[in-house]
PDB file of N, CA and C in Angstrom:
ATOM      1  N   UNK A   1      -6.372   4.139  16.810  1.00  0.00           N
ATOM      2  CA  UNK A   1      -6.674   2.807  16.313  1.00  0.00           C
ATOM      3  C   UNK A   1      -7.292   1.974  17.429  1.00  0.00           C
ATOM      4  N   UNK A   2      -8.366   1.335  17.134  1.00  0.00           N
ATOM      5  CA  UNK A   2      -9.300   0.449  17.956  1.00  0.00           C
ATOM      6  C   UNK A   2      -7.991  -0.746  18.480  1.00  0.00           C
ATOM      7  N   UNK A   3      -8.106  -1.240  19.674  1.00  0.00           N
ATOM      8  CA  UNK A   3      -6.828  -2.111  20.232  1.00  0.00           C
ATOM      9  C   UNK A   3      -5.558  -2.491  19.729  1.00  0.00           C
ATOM     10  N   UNK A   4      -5.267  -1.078  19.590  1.00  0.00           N
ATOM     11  CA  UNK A   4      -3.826  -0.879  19.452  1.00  0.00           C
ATOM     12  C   UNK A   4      -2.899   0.010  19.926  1.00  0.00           C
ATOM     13  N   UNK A   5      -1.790  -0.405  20.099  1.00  0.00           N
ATOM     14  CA  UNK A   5      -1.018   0.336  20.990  1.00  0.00           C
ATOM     15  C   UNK A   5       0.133   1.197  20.040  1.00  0.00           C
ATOM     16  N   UNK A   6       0.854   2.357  20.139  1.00  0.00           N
ATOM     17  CA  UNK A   6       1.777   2.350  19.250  1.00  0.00           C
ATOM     18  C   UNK A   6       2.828   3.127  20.053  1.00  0.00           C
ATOM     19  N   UNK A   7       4.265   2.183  19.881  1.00  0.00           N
ATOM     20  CA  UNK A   7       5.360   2.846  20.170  1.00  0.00           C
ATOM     21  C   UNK A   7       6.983   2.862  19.504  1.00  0.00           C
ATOM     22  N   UNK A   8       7.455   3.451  19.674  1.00  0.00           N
ATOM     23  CA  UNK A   8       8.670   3.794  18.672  1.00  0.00           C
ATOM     24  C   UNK A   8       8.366   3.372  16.775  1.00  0.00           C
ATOM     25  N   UNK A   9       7.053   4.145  16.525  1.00  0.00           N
ATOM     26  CA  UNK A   9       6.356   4.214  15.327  1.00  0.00           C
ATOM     27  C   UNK A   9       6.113   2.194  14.662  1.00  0.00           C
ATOM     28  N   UNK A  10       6.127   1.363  16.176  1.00  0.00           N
ATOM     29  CA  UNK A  10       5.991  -0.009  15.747  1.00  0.00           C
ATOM     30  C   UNK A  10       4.080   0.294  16.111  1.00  0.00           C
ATOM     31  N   UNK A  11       3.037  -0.496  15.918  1.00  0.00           N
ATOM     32  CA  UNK A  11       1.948  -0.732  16.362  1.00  0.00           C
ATOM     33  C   UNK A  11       1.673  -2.344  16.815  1.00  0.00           C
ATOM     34  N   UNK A  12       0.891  -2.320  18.089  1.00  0.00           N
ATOM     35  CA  UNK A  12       1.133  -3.831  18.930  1.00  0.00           C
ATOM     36  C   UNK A  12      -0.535  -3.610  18.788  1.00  0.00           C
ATOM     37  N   UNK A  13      -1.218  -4.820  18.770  1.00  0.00           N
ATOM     38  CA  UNK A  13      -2.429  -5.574  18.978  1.00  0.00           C
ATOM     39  C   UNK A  13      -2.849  -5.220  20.293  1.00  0.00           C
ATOM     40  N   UNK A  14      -3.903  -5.571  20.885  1.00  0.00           N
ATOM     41  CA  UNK A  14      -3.994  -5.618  22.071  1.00  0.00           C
ATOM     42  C   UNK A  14      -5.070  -6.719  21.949  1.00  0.00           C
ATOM     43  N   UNK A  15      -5.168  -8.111  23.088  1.00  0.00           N
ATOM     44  CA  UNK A  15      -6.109  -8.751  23.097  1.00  0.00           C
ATOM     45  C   UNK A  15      -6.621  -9.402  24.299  1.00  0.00           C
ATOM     46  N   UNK A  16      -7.622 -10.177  24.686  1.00  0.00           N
ATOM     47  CA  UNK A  16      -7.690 -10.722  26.137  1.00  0.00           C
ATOM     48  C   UNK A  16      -8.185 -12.264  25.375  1.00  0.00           C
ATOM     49  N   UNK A  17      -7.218 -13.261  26.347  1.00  0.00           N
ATOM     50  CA  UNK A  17      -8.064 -14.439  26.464  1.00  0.00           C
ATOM     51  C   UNK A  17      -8.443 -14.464  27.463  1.00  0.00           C
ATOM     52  N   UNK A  18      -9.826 -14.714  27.664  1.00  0.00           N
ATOM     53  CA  UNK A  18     -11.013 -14.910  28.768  1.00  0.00           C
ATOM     54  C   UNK A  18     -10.307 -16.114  29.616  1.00  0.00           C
ATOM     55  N   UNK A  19     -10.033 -16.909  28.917  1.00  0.00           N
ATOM     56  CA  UNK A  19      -9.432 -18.866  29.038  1.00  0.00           C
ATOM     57  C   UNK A  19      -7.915 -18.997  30.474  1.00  0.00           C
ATOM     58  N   UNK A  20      -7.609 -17.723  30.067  1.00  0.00           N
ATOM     59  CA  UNK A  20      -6.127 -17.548  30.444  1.00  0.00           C
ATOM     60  C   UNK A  20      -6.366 -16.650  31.025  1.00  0.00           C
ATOM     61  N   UNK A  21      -6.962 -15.632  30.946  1.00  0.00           N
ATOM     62  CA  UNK A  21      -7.553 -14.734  32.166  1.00  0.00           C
ATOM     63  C   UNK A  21      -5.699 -13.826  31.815  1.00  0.00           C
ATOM     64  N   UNK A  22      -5.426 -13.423  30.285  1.00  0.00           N
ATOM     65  CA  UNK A  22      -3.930 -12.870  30.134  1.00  0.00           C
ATOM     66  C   UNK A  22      -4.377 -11.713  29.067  1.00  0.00           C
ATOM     67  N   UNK A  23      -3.751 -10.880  29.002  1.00  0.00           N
ATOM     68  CA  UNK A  23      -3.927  -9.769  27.969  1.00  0.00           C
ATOM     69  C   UNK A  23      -2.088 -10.295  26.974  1.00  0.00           C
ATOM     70  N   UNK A  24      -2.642 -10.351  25.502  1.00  0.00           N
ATOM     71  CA  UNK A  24      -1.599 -10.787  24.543  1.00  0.00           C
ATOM     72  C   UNK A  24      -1.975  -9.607  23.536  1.00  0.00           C
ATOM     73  N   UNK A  25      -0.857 -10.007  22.471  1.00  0.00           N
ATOM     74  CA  UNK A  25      -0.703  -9.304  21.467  1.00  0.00           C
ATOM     75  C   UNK A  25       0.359  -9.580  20.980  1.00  0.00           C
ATOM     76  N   UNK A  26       0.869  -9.154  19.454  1.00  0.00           N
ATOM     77  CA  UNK A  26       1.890  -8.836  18.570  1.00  0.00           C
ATOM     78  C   UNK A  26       1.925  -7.508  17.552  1.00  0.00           C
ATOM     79  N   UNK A  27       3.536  -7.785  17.412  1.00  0.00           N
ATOM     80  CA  UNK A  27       3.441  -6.183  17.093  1.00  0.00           C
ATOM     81  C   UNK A  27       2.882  -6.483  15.257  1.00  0.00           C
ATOM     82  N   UNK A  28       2.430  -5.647  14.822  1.00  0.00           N
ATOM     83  CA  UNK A  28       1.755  -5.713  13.367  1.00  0.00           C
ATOM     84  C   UNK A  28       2.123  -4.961  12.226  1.00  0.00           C
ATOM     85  N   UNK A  29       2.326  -5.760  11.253  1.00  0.00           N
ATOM     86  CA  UNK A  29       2.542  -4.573  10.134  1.00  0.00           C
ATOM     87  C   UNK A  29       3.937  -5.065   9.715  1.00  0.00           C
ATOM     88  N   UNK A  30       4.557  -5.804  10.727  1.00  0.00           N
ATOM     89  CA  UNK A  30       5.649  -6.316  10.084  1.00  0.00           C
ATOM     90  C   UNK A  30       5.789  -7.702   9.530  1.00  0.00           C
ATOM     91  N   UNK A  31       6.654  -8.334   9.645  1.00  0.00           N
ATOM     92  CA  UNK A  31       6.827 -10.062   9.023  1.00  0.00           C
ATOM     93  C   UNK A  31       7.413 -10.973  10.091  1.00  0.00           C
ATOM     94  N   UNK A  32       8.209  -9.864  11.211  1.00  0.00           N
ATOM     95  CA  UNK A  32       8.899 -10.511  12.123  1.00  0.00           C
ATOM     96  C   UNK A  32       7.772 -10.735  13.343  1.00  0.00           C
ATOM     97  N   UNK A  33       8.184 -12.033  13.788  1.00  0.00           N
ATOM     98  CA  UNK A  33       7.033 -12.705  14.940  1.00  0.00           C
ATOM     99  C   UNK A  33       7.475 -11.854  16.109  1.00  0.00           C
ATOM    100  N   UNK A  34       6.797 -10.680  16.804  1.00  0.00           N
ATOM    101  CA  UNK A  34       7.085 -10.060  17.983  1.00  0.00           C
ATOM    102  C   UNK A  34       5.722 -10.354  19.120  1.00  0.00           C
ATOM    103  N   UNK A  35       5.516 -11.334  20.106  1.00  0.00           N
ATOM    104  CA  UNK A  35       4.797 -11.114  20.875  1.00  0.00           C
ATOM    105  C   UNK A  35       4.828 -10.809  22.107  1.00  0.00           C
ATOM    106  N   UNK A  36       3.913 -10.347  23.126  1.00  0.00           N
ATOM    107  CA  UNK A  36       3.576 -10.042  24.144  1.00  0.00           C
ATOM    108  C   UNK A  36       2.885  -9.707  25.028  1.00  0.00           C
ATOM    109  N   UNK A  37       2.862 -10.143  26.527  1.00  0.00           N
ATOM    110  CA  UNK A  37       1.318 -10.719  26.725  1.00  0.00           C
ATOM    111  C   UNK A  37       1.747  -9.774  28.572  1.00  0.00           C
ATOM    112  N   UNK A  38       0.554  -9.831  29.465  1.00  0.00           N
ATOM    113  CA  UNK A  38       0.763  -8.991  30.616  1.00  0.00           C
ATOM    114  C   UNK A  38      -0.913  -9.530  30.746  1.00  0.00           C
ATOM    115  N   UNK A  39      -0.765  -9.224  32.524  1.00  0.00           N
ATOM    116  CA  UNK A  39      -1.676  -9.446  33.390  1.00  0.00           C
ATOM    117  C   UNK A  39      -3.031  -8.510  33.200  1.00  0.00           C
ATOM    118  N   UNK A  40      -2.213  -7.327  33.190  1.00  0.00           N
ATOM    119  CA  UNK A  40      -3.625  -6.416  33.019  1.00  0.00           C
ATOM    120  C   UNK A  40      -2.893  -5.194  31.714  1.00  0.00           C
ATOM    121  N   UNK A  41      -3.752  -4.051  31.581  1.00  0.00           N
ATOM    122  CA  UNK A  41      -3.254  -3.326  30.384  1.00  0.00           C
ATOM    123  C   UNK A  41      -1.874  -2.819  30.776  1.00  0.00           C
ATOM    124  N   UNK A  42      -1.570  -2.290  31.911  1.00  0.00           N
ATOM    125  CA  UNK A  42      -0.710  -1.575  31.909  1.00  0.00           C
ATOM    126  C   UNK A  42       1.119  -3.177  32.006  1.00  0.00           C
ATOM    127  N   UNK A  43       0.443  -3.683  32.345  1.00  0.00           N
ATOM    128  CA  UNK A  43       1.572  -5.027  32.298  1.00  0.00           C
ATOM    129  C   UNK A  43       1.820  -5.104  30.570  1.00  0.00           C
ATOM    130  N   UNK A  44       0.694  -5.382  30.022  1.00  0.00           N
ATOM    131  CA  UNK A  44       1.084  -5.325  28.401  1.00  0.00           C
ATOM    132  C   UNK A  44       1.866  -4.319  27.910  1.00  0.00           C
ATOM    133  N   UNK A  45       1.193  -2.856  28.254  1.00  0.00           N
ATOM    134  CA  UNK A  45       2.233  -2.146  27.785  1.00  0.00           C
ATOM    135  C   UNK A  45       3.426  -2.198  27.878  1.00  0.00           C
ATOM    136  N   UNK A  46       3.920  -2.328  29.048  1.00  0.00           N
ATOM    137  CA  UNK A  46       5.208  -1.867  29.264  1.00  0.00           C
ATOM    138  C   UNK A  46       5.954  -3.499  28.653  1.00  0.00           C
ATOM    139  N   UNK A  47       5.267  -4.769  28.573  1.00  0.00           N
ATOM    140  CA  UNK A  47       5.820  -5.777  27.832  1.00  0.00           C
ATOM    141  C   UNK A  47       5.930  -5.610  26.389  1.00  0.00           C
ATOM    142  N   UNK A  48       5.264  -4.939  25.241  1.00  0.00           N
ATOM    143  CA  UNK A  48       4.741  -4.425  24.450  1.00  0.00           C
ATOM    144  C   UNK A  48       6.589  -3.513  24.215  1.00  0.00           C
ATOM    145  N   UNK A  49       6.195  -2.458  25.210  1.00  0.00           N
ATOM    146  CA  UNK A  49       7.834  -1.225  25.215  1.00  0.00           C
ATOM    147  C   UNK A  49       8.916  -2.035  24.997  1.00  0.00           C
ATOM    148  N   UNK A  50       9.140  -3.145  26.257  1.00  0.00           N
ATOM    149  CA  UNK A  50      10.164  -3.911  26.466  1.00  0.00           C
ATOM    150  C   UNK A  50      10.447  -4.724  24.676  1.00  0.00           C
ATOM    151  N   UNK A  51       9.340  -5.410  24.111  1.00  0.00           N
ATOM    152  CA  UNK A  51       9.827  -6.167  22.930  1.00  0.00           C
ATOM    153  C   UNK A  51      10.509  -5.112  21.810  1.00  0.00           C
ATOM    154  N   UNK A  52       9.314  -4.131  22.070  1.00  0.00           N
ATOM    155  CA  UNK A  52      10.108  -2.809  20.711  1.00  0.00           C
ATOM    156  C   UNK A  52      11.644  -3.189  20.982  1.00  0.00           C
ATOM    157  N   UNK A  53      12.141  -2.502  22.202  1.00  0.00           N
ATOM    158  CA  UNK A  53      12.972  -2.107  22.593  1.00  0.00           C
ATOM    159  C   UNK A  53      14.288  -3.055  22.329  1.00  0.00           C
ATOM    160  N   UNK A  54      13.914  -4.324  22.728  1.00  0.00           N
ATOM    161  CA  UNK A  54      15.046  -5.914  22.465  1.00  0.00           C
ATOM    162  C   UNK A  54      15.027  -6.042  21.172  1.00  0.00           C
ATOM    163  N   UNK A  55      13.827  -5.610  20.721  1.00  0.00           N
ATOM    164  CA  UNK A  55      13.891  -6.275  19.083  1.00  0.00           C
ATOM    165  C   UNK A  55      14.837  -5.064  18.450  1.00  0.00           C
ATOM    166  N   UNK A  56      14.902  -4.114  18.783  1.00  0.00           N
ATOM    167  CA  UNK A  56      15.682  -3.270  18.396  1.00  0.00           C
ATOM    168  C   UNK A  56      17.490  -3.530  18.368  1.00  0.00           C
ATOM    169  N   UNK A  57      17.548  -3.861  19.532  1.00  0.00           N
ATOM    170  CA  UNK A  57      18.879  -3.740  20.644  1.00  0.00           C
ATOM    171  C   UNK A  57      19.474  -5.156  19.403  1.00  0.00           C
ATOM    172  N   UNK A  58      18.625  -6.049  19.460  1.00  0.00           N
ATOM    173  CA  UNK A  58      18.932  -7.329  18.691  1.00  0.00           C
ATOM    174  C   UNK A  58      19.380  -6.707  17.373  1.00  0.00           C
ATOM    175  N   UNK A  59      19.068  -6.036  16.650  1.00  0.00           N
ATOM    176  CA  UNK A  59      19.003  -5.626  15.339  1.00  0.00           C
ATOM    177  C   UNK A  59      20.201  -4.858  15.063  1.00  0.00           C
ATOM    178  N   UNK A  60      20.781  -3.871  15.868  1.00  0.00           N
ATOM    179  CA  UNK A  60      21.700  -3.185  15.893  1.00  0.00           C
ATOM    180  C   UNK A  60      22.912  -4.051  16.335  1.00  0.00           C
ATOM    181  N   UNK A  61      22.843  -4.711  17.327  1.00  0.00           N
ATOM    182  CA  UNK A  61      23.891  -5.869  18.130  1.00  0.00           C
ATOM    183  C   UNK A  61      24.136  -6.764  16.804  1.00  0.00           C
ATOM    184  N   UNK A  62      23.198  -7.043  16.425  1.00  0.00           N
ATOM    185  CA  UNK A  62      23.264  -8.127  14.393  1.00  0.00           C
ATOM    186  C   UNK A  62      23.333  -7.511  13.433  1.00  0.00           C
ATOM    187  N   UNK A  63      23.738  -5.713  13.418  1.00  0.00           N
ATOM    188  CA  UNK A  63      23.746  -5.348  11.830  1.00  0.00           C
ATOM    189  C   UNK A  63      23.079  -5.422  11.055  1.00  0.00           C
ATOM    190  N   UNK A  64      21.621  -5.406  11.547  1.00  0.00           N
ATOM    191  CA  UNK A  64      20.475  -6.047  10.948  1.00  0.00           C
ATOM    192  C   UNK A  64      19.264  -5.013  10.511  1.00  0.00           C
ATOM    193  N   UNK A  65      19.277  -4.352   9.599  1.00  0.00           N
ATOM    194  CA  UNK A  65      18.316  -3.561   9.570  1.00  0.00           C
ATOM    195  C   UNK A  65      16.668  -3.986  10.325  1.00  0.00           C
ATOM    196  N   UNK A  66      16.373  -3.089  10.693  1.00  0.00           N
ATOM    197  CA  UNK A  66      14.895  -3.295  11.724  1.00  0.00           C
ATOM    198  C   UNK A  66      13.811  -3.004  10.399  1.00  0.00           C
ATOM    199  N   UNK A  67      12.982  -3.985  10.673  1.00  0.00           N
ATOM    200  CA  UNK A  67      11.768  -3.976  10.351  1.00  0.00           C
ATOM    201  C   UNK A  67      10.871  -2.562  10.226  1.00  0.00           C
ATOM    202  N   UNK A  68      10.673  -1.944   9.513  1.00  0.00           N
ATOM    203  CA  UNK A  68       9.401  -0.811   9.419  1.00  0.00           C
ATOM    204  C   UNK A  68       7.954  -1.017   9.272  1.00  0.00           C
ATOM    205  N   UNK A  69       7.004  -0.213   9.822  1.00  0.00           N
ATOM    206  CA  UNK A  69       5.259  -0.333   9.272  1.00  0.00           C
ATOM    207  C   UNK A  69       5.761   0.338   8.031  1.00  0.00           C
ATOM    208  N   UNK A  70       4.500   0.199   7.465  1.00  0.00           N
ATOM    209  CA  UNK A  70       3.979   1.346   6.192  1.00  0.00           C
ATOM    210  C   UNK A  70       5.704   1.642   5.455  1.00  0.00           C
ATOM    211  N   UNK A  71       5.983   1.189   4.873  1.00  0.00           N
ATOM    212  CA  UNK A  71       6.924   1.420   4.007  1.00  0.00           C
ATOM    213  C   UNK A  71       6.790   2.249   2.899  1.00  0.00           C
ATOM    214  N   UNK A  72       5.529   2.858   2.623  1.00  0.00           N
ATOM    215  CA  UNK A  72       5.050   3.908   1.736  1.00  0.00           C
ATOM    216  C   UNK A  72       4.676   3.118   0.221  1.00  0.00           C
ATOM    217  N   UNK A  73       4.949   2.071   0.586  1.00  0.00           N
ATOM    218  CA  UNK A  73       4.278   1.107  -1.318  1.00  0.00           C
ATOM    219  C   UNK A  73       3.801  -0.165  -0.755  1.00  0.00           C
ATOM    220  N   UNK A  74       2.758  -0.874  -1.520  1.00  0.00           N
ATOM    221  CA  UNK A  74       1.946  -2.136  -1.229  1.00  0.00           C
ATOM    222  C   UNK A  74       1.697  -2.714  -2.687  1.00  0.00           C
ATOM    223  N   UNK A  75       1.053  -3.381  -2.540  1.00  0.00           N
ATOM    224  CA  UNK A  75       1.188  -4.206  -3.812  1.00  0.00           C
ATOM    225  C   UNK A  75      -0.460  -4.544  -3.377  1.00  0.00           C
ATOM    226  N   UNK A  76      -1.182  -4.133  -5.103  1.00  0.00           N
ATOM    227  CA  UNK A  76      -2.938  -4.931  -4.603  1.00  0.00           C
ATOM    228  C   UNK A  76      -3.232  -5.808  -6.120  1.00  0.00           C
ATOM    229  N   UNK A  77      -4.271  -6.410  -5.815  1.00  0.00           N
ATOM    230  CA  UNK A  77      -4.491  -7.126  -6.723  1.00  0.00           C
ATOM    231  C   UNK A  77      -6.288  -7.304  -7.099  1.00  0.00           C
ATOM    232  N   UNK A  78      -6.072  -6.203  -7.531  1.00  0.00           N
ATOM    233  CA  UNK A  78      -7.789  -5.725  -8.004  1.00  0.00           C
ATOM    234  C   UNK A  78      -8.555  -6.672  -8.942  1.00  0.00           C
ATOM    235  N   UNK A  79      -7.846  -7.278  -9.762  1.00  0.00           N
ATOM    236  CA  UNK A  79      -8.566  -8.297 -10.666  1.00  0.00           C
ATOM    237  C   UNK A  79      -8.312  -7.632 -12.236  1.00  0.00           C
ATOM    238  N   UNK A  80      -8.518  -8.441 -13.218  1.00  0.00           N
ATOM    239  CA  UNK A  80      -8.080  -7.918 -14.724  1.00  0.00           C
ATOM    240  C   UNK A  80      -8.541  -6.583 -14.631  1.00  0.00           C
ATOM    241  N   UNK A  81     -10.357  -6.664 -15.142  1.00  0.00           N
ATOM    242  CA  UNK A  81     -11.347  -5.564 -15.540  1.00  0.00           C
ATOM    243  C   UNK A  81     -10.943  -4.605 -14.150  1.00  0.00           C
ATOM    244  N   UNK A  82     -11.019  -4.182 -13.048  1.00  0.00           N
ATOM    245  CA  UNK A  82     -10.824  -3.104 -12.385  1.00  0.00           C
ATOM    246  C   UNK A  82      -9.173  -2.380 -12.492  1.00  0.00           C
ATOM    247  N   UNK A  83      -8.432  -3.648 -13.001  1.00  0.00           N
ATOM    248  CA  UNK A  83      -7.226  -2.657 -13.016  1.00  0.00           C
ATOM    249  C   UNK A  83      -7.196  -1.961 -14.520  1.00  0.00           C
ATOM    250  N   UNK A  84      -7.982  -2.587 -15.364  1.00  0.00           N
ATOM    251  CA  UNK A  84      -7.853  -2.150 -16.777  1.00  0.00           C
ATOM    252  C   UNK A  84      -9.211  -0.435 -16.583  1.00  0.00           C
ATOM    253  N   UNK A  85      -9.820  -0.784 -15.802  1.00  0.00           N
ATOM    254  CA  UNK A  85     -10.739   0.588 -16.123  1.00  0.00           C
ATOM    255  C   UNK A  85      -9.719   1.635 -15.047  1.00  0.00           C
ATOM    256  N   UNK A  86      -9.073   1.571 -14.047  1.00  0.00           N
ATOM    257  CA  UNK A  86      -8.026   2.339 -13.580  1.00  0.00           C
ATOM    258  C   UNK A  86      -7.279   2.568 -14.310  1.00  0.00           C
ATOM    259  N   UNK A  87      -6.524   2.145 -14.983  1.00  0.00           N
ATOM    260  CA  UNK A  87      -5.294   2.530 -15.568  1.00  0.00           C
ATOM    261  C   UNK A  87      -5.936   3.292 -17.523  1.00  0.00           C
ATOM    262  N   UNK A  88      -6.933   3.243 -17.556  1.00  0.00           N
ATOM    263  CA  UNK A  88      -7.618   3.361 -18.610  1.00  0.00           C
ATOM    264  C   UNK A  88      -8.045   5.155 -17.751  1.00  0.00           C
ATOM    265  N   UNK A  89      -8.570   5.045 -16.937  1.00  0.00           N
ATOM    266  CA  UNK A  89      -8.952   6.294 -16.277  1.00  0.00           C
ATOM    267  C   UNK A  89      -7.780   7.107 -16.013  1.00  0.00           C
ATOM    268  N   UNK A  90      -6.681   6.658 -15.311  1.00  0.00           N
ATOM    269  CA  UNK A  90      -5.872   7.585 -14.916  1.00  0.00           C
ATOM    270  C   UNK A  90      -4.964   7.889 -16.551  1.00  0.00           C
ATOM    271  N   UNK A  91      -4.868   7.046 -17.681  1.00  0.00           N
ATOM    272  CA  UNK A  91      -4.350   7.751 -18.635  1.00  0.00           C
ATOM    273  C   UNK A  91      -5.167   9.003 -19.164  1.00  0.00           C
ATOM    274  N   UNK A  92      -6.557   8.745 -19.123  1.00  0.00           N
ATOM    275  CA  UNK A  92      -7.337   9.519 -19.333  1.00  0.00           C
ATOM    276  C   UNK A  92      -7.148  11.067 -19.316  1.00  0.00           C
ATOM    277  N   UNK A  93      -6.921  11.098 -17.473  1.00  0.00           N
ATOM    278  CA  UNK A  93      -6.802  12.306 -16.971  1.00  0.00           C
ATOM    279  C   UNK A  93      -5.369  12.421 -16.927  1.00  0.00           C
ATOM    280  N   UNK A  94      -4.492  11.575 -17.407  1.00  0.00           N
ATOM    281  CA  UNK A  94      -3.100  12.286 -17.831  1.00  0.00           C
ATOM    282  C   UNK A  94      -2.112  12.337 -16.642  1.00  0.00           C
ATOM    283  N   UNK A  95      -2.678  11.264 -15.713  1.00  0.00           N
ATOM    284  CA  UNK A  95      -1.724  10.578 -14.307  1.00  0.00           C
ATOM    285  C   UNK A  95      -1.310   9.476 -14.398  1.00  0.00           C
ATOM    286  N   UNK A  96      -0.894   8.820 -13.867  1.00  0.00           N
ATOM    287  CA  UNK A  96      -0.275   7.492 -13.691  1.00  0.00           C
ATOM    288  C   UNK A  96      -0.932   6.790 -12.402  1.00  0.00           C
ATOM    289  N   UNK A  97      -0.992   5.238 -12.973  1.00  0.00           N
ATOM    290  CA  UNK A  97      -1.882   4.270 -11.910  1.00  0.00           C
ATOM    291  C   UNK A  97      -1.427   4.725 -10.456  1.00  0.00           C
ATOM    292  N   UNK A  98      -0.443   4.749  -9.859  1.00  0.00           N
ATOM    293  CA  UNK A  98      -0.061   5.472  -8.768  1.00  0.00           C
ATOM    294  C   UNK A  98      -0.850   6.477  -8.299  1.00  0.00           C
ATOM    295  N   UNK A  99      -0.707   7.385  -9.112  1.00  0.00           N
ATOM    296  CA  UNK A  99      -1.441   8.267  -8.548  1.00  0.00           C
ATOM    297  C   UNK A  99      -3.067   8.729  -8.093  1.00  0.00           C
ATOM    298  N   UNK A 100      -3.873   8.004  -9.399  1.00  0.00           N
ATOM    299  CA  UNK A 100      -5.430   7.572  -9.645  1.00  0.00           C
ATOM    300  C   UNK A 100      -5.295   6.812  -7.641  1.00  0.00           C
ATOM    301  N   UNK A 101      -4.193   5.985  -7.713  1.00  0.00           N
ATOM    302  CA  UNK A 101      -5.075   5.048  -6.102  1.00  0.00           C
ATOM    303  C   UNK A 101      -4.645   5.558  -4.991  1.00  0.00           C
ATOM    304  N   UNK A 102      -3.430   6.873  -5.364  1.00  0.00           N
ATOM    305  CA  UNK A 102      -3.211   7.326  -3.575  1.00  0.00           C
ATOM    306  C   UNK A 102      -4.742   8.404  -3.560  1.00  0.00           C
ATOM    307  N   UNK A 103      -4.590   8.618  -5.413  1.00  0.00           N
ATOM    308  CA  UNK A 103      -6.262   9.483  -4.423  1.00  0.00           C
ATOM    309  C   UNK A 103      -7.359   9.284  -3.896  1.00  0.00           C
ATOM    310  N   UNK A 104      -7.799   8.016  -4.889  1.00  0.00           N
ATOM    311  CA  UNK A 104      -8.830   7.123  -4.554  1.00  0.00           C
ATOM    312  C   UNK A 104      -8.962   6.732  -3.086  1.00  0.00           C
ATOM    313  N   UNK A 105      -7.387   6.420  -2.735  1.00  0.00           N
ATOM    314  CA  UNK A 105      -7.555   6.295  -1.090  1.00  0.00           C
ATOM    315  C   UNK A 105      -7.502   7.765  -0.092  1.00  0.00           C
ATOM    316  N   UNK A 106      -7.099   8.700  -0.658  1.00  0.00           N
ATOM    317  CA  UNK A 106      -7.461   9.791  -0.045  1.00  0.00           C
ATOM    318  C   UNK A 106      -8.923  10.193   0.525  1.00  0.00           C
ATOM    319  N   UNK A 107      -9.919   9.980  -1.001  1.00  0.00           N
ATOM    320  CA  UNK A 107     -10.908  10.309  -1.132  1.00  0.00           C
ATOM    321  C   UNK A 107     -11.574   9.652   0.123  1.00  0.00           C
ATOM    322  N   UNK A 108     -11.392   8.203   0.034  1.00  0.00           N
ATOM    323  CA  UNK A 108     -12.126   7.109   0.524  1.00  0.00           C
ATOM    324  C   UNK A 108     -12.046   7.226   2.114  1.00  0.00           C
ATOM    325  N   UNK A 109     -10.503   7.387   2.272  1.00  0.00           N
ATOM    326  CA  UNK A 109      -9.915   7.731   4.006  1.00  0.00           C
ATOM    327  C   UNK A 109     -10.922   9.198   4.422  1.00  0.00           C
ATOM    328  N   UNK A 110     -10.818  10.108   3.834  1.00  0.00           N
ATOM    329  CA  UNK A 110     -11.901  11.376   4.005  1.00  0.00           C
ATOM    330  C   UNK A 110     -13.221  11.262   3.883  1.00  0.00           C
ATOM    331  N   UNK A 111     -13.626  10.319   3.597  1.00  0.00           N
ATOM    332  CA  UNK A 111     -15.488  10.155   3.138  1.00  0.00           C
ATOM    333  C   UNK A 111     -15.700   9.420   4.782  1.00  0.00           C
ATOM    334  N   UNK A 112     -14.852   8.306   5.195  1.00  0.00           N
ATOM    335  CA  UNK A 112     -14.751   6.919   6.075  1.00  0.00           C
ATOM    336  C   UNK A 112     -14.744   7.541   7.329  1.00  0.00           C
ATOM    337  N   UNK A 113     -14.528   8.710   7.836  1.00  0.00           N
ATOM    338  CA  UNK A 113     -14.273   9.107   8.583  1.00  0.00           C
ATOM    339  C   UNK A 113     -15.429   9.264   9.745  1.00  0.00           C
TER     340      UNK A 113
END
């Protein structure tokens, strides 16, 4: 992934303000505000490790289930007419809307490449 970092299956941003002369970021994909910022790349990283790591320690210390990426379901919102010719298609071929869009994104992830 183009400026991104990934550790303990979290993924962190990577960014530079010119202004601040600082390398920042947050971790992504989740809801919880995780940031962290370092002098040069390798300062980010290991600030980057360090937040995984507290945000973790915090979570377990609070009984708190931790945050996941990719939870394996999303929610989209295609518009009336595209969800009606999907779900019109995948009865068609005798699948379910589910399935018509993990392929569609299969297809699409394999063409994109």
């Amino acid at each position: 992934m183009k400026n991104m970092m990934e550790y303990q299956g979290y993924f962190g941003s990577v960014h530079f303000s010119n202004e601040d002369e600082v390398f920042y970021g947050k971790v992504e994909f989740i809801r919880s505000l995780i940031s962290y910022e370092g002098t040069d790349i390798q300062s980010l990283k290991a600030a980057f490790q360090e937040a995984i790591d507290e945000y973790l320690t915090d979570c377990a210390e609070n009984a708190i289930e931790p945050e996941h990426s990719f939870k394996g379901s999303f929610n989209i919102r295609p518009g009336t007419q595209l969800h009606r010719q999907a779900a019109i298609a995948a009865q068609q071929r005798g699948i379910n809307l589910n399935a018509l869009v993990t392929e569609a994104l299969e297809n699409y992830l394999q063409t994109s490449k």
